[in-house]
Each structure stands twice: as structure tokens, then as C-alpha cells.
Protein backbone atom coordinates (compact mmCIF):
# COMPACT_ATOMS: atom_id res chain seq x y z
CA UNK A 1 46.96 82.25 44.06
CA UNK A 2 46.16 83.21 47.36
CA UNK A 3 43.58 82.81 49.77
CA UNK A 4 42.71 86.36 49.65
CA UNK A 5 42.31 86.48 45.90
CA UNK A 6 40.18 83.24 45.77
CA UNK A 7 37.76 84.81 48.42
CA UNK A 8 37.06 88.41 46.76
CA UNK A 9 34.24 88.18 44.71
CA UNK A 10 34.28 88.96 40.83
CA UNK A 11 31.89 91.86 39.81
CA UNK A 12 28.72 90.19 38.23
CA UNK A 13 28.78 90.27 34.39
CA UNK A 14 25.27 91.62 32.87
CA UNK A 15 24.61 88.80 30.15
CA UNK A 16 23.88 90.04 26.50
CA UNK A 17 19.99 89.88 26.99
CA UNK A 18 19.84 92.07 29.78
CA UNK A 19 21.58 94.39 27.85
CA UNK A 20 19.67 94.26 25.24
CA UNK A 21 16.41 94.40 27.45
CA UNK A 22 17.58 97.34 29.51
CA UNK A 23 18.00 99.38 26.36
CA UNK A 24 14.98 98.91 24.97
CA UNK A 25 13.76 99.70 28.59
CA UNK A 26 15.21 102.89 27.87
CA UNK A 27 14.33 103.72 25.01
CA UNK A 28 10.76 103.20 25.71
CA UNK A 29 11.56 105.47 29.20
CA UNK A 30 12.90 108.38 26.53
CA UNK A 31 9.75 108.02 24.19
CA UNK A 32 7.34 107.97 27.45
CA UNK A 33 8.98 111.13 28.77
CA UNK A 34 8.99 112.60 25.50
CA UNK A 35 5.27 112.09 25.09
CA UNK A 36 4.51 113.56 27.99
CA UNK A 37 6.76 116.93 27.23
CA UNK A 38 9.13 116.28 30.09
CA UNK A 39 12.70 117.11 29.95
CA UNK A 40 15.11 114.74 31.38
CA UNK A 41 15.85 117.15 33.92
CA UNK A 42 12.25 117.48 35.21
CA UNK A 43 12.11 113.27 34.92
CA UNK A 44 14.65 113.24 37.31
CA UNK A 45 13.01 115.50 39.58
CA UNK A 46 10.07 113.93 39.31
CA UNK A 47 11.86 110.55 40.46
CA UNK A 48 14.27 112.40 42.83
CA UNK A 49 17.68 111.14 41.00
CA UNK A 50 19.93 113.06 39.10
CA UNK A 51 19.50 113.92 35.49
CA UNK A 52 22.60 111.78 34.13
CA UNK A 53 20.96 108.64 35.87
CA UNK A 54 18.08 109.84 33.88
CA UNK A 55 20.34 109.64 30.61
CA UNK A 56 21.89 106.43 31.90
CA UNK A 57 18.31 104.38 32.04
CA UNK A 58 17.85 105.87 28.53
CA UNK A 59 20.62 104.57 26.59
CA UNK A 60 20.69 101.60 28.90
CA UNK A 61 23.95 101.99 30.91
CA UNK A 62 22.38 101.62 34.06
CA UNK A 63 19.83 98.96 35.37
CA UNK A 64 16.56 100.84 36.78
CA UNK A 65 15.53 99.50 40.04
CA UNK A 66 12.21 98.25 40.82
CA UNK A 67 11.79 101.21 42.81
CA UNK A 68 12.16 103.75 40.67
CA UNK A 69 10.38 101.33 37.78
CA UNK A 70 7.42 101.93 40.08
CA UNK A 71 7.46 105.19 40.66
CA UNK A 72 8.10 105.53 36.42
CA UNK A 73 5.02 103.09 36.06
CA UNK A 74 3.03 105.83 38.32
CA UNK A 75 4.25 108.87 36.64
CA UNK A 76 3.57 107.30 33.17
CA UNK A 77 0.08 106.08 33.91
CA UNK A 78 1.04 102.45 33.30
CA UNK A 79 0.97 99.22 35.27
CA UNK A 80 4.05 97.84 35.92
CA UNK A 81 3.57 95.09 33.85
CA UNK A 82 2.39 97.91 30.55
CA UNK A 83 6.14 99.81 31.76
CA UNK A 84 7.62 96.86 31.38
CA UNK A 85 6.69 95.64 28.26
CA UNK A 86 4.62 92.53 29.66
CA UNK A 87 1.26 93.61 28.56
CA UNK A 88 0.51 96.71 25.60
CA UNK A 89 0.26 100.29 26.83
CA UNK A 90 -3.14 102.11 26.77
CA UNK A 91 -4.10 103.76 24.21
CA UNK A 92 -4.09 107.68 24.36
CA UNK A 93 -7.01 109.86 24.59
CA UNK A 94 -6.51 112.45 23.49
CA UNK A 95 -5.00 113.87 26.95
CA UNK A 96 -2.35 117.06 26.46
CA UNK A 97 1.03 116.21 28.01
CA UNK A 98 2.12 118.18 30.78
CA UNK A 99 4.20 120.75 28.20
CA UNK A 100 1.31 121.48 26.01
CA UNK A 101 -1.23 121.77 29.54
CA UNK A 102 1.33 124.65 30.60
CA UNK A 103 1.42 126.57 27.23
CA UNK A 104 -2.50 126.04 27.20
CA UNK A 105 -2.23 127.94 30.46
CA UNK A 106 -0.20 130.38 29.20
CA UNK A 107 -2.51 131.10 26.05
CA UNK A 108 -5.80 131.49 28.39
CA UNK A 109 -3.61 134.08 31.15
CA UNK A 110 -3.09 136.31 28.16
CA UNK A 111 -5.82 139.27 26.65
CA UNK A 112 -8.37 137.99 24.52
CA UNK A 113 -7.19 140.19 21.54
CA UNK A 114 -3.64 138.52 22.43
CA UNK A 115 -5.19 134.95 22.22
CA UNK A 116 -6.45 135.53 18.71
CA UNK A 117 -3.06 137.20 17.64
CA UNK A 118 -1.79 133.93 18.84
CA UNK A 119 -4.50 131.16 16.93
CA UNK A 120 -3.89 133.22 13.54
CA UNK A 121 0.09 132.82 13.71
CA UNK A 122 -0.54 129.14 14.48
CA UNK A 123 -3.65 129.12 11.73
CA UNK A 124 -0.68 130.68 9.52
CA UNK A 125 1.84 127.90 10.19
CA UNK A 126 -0.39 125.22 10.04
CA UNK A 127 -1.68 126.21 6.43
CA UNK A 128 2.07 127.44 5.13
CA UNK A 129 2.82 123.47 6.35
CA UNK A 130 0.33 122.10 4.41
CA UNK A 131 1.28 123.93 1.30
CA UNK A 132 4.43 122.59 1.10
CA UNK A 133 3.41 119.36 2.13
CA UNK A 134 4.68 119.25 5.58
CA UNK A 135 1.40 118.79 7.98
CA UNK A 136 2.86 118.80 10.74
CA UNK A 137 6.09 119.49 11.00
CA UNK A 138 7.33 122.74 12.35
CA UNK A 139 9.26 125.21 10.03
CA UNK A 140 13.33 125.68 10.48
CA UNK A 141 14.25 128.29 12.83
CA UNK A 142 16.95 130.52 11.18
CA UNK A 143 19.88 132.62 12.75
């Protein structure tokens, strides 16, 4: 062996724990994002990287900095010890996510006549749910 090979370094291996710990960091990144409406996409705006580094801290293939688990921590609400899993998240009150805010938006820009078109269809789904049991849960879309 020479002295060239003895003196380049060897990548650093990521132990089994810190796997284990950055996916369940990204899974609770997904169900964050998710609960606030966002798209990956607009996450990744939000935290100026791209979206596949967005997809990367999700299914933990990539470590998230402690930058960008601040600026998550900020965009979430959350101290960076609730992000992290140290301490319990808040819990929710009742706040509309950012999706939900925007179609809220959309409902009060439209006609008054339009709005109530609107609140029957959804009084329509919600009861045709609850008929079949289904509170809840949206029907199938079909082709």
C-alpha cells in the first residue's frame, strides 16, 4: 500500500441509528408538509432547495442540515427541539393549512348565489359519505 492510499480519507459510514433516525425525520417532514397542504414542490421553495432534496429528507436519503432544520422548525411552527422529536408537537387549533386558506379564498371571491351552489354540492357529499359509512372520506373520481 502506498503512501498516497493510506493518506486519502475513507467516506464516513452513517451508522444504522442515524439511519433509522433520519427516516423517521422524514417521515415526520412528509406528514408536517402534508398537514399544512404543501406540495413538495412549494416545500422546497419555501426552503430554497430543490424538490428532489425535498423527496430525499422524506424517505431519509439525505441528512437535513441544521440550517434548513431551522428554517423547517419556522415554517412548521415548531421549536427545534418539537421538529426534532425532543419534546411533543403542539396541539392544533383548529388553524386551516395554507391549501384549505387559498380555496377559502377562492369560495369568498366568487357570487354569493355561486357560494351556495358550492356549500350544497359539499352538503351533498358530506351526507352521500355518511350514508355509506364513509364520513370523511372523499368519493372515487372516475374516467
Amino acid at each position: 500500500m502506498s503512501d498516497t492510499q493510506a493518506a486519502s480519507p475513507k467516506p464516513p459510514q452513517i451508522k444504522n441509528e442515524s439511519r433509522v433516525y433520519f427516516a423517521a425525520l422524514g417521515k415526520r417532514v412528509t406528514r408536517l408538509r402534508m398537514s399544512q397542504g404543501m406540495t413538495q414542490a412549494e416545500l422546497a421553495r419555501a426552503l430554497g432547495v430543490s424538490q428532489q432534496a425535498v423527496f430525499a429528507y422524506e424517505i431519509g436519503e439525505r441528512r437535513i442540515s441544521i440550517l434548513v432544520a431551522g428554517r423547517l422548525a419556522r415554517l412548521f411552527s415548531l421549536t427545534m427541539d418539537q421538529f426534532l422529536g425532543f419534546a411533543p408537537e403542539p396541539t392544533k387549533k383548529g388553524r386551516l393549512s395554507p391549501r384549505a386558506m387559498r380555496h377559502a379564498e377562492r369560495l369568498q371571491a366568487l357570487s354569493k348565489t355561486q357560494q351556495r351552489f358550492v356549500v350544497r354540492i359539499l352538503d351533498v357529499l358530506e351526507k352521500h359519505n355518511k350514508s355509506r359509512g364513509k364520513a370523511g372520506s372523499a368519493p372515487q373520481a372516475r374516467n
